[in-house]
Protein backbone atom coordinates (compact mmCIF):
# COMPACT_ATOMS: atom_id res chain seq x y z
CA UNK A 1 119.34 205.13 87.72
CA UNK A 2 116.56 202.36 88.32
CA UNK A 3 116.01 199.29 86.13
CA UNK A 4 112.92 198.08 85.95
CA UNK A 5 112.11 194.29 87.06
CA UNK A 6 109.47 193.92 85.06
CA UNK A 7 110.06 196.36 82.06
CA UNK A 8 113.86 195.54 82.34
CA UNK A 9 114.23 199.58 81.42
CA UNK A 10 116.49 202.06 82.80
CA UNK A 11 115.09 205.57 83.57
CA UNK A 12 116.09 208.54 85.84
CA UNK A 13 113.69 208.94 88.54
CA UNK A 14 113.99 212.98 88.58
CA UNK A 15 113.03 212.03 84.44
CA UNK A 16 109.75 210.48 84.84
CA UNK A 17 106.14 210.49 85.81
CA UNK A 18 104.67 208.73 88.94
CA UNK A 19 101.02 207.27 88.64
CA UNK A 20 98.68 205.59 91.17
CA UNK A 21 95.73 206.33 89.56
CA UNK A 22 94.75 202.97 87.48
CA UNK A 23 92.69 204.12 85.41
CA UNK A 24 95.06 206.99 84.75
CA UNK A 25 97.57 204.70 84.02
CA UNK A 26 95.06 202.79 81.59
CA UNK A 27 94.39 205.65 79.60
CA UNK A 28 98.12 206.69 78.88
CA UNK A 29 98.74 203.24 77.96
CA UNK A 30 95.83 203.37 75.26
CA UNK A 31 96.93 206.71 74.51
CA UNK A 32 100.52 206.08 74.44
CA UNK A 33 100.93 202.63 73.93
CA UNK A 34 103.31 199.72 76.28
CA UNK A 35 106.37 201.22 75.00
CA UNK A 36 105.86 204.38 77.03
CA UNK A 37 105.81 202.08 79.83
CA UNK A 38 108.68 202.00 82.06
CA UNK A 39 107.92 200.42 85.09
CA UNK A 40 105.55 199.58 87.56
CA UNK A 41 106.52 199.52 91.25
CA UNK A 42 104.42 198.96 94.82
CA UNK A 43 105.69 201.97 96.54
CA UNK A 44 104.84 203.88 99.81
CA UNK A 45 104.82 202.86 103.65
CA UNK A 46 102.83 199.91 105.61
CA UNK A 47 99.55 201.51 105.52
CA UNK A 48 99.32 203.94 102.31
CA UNK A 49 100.98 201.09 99.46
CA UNK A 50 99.77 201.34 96.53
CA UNK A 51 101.06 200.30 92.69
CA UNK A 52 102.80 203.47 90.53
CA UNK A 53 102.84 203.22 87.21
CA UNK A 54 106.30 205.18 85.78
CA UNK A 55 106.12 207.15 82.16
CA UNK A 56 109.16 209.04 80.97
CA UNK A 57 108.51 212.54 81.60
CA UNK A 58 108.09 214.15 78.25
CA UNK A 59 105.61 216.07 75.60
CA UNK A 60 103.59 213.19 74.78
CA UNK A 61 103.31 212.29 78.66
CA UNK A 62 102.60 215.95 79.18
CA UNK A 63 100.02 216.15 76.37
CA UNK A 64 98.39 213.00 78.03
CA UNK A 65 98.03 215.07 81.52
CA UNK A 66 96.54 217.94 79.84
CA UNK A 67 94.11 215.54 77.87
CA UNK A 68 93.30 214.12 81.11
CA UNK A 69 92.65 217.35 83.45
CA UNK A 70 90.31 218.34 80.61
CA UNK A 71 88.40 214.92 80.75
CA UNK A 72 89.32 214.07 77.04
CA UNK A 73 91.49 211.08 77.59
């Protein structure tokens, strides 16, 4: 289990979606809205960092990808 520093949320890491895409990110939070929001983290090694935004990995966030692979979000 991770709690968030900035959410302050506690989520399963197995149990949720990882994005680096910002404007991905962007559009699940419009979608979505902040509450869906679980953390944001600067993850990877020295030379590929990058921010990941985390979701909870469920229908809605799964209704979001499909919305997004079809260029509808």
């Amino acid at each position: 289990m991770i709690k968030s520093e900035i959410t302050h949320k506690i989520y399963e890491p197995g149990n949720a979606v990882f994005i680096s895409n910002i404007l991905q990110a962007q559009r699940y939070l419009e979608y979505l809205g902040a509450d869906y929001l679980l953390d944001i983290i600067w993850d990877g090694d020295d030379r590929d960092r990058c921010l990941r935004f985390v979701f909870p990995r469920c229908p809605e966030t799964k209704h979001c990808k499909e919305l997004w692979d079809q260029h509808k979000l």
